[in-house]
C-alpha atoms as a PDB file:
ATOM      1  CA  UNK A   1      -2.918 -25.759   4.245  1.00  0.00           C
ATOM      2  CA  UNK A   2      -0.871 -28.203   7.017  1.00  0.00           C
ATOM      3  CA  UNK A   3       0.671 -26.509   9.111  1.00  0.00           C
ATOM      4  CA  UNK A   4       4.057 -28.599   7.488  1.00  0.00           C
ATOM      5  CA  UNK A   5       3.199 -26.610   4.258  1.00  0.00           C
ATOM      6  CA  UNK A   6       2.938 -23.311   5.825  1.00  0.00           C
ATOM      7  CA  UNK A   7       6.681 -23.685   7.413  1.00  0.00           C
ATOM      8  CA  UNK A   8       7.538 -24.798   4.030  1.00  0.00           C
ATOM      9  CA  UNK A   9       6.341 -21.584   2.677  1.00  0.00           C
ATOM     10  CA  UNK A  10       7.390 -19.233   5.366  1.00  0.00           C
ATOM     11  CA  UNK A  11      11.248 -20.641   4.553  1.00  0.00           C
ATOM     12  CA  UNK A  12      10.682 -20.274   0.798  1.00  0.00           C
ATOM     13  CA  UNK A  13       7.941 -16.903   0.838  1.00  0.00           C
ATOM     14  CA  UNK A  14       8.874 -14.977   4.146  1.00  0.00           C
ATOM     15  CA  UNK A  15      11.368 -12.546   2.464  1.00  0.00           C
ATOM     16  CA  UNK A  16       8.952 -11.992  -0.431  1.00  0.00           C
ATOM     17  CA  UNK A  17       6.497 -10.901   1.802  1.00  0.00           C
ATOM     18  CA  UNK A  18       8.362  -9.109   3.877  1.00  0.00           C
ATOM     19  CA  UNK A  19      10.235  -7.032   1.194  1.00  0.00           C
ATOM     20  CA  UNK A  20       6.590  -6.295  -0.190  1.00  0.00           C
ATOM     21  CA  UNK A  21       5.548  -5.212   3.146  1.00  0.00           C
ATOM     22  CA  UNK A  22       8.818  -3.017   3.976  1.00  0.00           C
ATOM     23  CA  UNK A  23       8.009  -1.741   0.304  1.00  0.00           C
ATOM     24  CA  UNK A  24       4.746  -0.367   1.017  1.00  0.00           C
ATOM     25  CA  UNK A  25       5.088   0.287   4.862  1.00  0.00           C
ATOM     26  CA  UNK A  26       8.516   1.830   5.076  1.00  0.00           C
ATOM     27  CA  UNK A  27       8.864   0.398   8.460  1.00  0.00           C
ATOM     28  CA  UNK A  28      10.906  -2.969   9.263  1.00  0.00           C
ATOM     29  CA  UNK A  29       9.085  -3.622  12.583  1.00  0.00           C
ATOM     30  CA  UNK A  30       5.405  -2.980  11.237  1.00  0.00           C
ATOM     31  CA  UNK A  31       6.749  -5.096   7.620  1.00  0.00           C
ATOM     32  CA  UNK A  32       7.587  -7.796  10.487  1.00  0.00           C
ATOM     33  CA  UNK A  33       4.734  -7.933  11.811  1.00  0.00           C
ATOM     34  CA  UNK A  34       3.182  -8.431   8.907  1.00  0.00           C
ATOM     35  CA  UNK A  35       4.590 -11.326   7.639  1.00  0.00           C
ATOM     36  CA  UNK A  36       3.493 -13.251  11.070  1.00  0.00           C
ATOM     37  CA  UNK A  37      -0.036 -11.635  10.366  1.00  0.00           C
ATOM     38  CA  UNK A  38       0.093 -13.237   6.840  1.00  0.00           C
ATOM     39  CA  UNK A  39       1.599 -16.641   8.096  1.00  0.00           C
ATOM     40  CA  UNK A  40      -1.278 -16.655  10.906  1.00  0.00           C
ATOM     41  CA  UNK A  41      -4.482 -15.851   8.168  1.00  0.00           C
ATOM     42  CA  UNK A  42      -2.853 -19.053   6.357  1.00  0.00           C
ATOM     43  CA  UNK A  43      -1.937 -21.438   8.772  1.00  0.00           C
ATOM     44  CA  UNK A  44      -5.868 -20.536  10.684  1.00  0.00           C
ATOM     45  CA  UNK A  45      -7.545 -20.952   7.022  1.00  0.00           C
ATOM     46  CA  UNK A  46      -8.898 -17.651   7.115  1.00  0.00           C
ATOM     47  CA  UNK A  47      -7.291 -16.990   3.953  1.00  0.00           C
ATOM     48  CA  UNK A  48      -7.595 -19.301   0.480  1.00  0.00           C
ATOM     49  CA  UNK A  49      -5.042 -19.719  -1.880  1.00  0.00           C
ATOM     50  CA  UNK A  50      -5.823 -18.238  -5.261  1.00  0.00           C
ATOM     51  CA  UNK A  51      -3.524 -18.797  -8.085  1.00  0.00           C
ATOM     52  CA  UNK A  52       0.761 -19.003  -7.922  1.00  0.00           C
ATOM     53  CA  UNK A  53       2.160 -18.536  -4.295  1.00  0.00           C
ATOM     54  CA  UNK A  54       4.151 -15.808  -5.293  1.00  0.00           C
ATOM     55  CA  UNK A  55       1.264 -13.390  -6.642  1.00  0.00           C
ATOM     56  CA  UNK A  56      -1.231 -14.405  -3.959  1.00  0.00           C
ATOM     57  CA  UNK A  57       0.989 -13.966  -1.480  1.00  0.00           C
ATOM     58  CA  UNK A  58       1.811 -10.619  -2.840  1.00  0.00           C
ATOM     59  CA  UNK A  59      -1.592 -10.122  -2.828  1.00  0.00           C
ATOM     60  CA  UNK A  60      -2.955 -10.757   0.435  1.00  0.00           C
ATOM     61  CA  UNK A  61       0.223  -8.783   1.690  1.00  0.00           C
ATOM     62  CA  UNK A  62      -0.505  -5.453  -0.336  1.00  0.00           C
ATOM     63  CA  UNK A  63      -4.071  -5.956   1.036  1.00  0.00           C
ATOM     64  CA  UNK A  64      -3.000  -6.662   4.792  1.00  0.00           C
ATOM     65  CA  UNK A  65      -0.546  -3.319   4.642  1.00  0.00           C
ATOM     66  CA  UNK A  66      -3.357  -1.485   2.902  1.00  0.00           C
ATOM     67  CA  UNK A  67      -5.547  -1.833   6.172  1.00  0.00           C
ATOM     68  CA  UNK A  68      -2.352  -1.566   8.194  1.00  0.00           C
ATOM     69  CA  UNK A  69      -2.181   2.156   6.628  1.00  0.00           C
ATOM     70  CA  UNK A  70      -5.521   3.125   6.912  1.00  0.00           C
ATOM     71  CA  UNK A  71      -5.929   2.077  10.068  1.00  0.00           C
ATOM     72  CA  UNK A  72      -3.011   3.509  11.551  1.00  0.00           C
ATOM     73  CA  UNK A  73      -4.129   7.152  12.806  1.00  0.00           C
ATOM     74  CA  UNK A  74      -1.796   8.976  10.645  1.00  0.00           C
ATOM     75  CA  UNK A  75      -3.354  11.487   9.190  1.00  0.00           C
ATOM     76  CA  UNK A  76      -2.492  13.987  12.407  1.00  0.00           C
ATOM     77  CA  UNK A  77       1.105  13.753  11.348  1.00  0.00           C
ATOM     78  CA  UNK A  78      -0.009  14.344   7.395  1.00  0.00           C
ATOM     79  CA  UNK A  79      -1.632  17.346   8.232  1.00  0.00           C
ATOM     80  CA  UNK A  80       1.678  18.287  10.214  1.00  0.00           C
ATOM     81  CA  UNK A  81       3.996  18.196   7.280  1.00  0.00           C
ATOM     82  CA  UNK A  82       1.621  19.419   5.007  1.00  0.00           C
ATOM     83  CA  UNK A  83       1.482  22.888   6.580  1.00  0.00           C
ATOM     84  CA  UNK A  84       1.288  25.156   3.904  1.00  0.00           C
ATOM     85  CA  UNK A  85      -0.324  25.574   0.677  1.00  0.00           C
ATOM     86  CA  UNK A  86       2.348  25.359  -2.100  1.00  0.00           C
ATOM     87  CA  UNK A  87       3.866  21.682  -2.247  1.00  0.00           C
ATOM     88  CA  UNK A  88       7.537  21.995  -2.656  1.00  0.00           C
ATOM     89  CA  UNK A  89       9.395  20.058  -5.407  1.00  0.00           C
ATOM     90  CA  UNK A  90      10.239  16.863  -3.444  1.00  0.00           C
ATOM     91  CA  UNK A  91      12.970  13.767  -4.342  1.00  0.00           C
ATOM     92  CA  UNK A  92      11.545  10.246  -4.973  1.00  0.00           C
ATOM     93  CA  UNK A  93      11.642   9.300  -0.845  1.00  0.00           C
ATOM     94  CA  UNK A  94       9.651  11.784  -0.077  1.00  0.00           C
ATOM     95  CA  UNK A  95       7.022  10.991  -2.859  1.00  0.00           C
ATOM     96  CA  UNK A  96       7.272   7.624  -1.795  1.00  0.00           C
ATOM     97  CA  UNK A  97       6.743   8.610   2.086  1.00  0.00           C
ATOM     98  CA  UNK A  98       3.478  10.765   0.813  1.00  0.00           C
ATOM     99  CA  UNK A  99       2.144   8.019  -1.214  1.00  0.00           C
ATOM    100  CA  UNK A 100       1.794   5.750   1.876  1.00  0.00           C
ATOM    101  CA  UNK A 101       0.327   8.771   4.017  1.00  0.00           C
ATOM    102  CA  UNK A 102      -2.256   8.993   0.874  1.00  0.00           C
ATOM    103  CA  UNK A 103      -2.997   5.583   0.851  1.00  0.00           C
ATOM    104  CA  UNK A 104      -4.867   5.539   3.887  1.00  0.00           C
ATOM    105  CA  UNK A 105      -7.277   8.219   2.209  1.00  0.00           C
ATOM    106  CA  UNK A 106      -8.640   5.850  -0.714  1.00  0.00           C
ATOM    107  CA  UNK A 107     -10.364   2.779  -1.680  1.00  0.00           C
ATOM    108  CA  UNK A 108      -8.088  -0.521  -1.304  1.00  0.00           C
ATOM    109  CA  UNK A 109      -8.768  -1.124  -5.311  1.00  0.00           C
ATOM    110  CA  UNK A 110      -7.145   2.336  -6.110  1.00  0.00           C
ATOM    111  CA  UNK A 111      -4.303   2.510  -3.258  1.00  0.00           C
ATOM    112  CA  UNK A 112      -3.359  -0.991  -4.921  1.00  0.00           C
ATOM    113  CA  UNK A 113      -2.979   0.093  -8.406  1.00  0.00           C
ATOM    114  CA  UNK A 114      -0.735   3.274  -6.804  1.00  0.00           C
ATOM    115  CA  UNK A 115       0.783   0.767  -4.800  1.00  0.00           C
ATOM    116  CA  UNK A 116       1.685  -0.958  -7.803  1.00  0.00           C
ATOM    117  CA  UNK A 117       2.872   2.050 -10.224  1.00  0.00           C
ATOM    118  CA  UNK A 118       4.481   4.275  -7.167  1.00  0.00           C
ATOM    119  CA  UNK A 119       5.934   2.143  -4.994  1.00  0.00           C
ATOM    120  CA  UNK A 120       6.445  -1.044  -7.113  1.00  0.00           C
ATOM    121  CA  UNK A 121       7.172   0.877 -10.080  1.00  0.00           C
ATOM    122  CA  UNK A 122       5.546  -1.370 -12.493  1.00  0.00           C
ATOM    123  CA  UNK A 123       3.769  -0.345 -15.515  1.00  0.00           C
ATOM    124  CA  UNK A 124       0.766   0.361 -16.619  1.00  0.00           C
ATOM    125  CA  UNK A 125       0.545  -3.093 -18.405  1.00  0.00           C
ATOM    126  CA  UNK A 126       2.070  -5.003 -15.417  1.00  0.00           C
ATOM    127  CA  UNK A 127      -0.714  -3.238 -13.263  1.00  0.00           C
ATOM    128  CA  UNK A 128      -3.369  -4.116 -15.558  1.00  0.00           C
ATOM    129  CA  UNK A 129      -1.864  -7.755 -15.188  1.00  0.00           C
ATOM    130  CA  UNK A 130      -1.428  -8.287 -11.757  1.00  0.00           C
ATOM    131  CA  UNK A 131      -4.825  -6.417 -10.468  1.00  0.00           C
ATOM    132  CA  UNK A 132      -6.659  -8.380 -13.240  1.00  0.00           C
ATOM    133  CA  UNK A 133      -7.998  -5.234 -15.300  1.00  0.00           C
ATOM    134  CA  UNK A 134      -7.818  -2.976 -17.875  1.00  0.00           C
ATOM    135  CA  UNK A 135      -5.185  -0.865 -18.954  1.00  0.00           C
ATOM    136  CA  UNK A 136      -7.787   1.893 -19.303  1.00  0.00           C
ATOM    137  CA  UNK A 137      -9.353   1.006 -15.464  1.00  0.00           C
ATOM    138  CA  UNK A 138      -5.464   1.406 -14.079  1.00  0.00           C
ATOM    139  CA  UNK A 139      -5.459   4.724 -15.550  1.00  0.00           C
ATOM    140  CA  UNK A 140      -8.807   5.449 -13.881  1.00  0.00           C
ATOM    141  CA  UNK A 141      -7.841   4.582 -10.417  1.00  0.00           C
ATOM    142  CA  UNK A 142      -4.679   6.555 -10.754  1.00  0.00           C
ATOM    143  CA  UNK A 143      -6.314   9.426 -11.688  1.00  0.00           C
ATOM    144  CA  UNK A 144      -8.826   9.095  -9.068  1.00  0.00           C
ATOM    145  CA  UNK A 145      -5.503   8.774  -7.062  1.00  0.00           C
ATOM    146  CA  UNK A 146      -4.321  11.733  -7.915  1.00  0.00           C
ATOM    147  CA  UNK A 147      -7.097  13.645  -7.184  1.00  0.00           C
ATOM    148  CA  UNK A 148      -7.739  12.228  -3.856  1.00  0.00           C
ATOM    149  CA  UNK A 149      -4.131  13.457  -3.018  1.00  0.00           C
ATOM    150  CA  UNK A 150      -4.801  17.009  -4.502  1.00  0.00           C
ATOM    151  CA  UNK A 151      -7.606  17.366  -2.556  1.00  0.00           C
ATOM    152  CA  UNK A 152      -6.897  15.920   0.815  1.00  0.00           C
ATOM    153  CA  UNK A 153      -3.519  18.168   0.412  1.00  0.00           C
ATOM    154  CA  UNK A 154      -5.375  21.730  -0.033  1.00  0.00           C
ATOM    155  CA  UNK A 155      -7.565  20.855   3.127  1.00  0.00           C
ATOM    156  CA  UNK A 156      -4.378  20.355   5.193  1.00  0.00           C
ATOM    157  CA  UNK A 157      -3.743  23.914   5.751  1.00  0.00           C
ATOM    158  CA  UNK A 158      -7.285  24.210   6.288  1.00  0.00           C
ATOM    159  CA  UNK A 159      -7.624  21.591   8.863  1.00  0.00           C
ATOM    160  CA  UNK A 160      -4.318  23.237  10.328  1.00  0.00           C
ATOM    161  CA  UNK A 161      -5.817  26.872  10.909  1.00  0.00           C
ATOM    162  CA  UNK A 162      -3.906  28.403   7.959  1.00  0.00           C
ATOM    163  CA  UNK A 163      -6.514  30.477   6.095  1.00  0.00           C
ATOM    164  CA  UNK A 164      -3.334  31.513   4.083  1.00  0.00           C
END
């Protein structure tokens, strides 16, 4: 892309992207940054346009906050608020603050589809839409999901000296 189309779809895209990041992040600074990062991959060519602006762009910016979440040393602080064994009930927030922890503990292809369903709240069809599969595969990588979380959260106690 010239760089005259990039400005051109900074103007028009930025707040897309950086809602998207903010979604997924939960952090205005680090959602920020990320829209610069996004702006940068396009305007150096590292990244090529694939389809509408609107779903790439929501594409490469669920990918660039998936790395930005698994790369970010958090599991320390995880482990910290996941001190005991029982899991109390907790409101949406907090499921939404544990989802990104939990992201940075699976494959990018399954912390997009939860991405998608628990933070974007779209459906199971939408999913299947945007990530290009099947219902059925959505339902797979959830699952798998799930059971990532369950069993990264019984080891917290664990890796926290609680023998319970």
């Amino acid at each position: 892309m010239r760089r005259e189309d990039v400005e051109a779809a900074f103007e028009r895209y930025g707040p897309i992207v950086y809602r998207r990041a903010r979604a997924i992040l939960g952090n205005d600074e680090e959602a920020r940054d990320v829209v610069q990062d996004v702006f940068i991959k396009i305007l150096s060519g590292r990244m090529k346009r694939e389809g509408p602006m609107v779903g790439w762009l929501q594409t490469v910016t669920t990918r660039t906050c998936i790395n930005i979440v698994r790369n970010r040393g958090r599991r320390a602080e995880l482990l910290a608020e996941q001190s005991s064994k029982e899991t109390p009930m907790i409101d949406e927030t907090e499921q939404r603050v544990l989802v990104r922890k939990l992201l940075g503990h699976v494959d990018p292809r399954t912390a997009e589809a939860a991405i998608c369903v628990h933070i974007d709240g779209m459906s199971y069809d939408e999913t299947s839409s945007h990530l290009g599969v099947s219902k059925r595969t959505v339902a797979n990588l959830l699952a798998r999901f799930r059971r990532s979380a369950q069993e990264f959260l019984e080891l917290c106690p664990k890796a926290l000296g609680d023998e319970g």
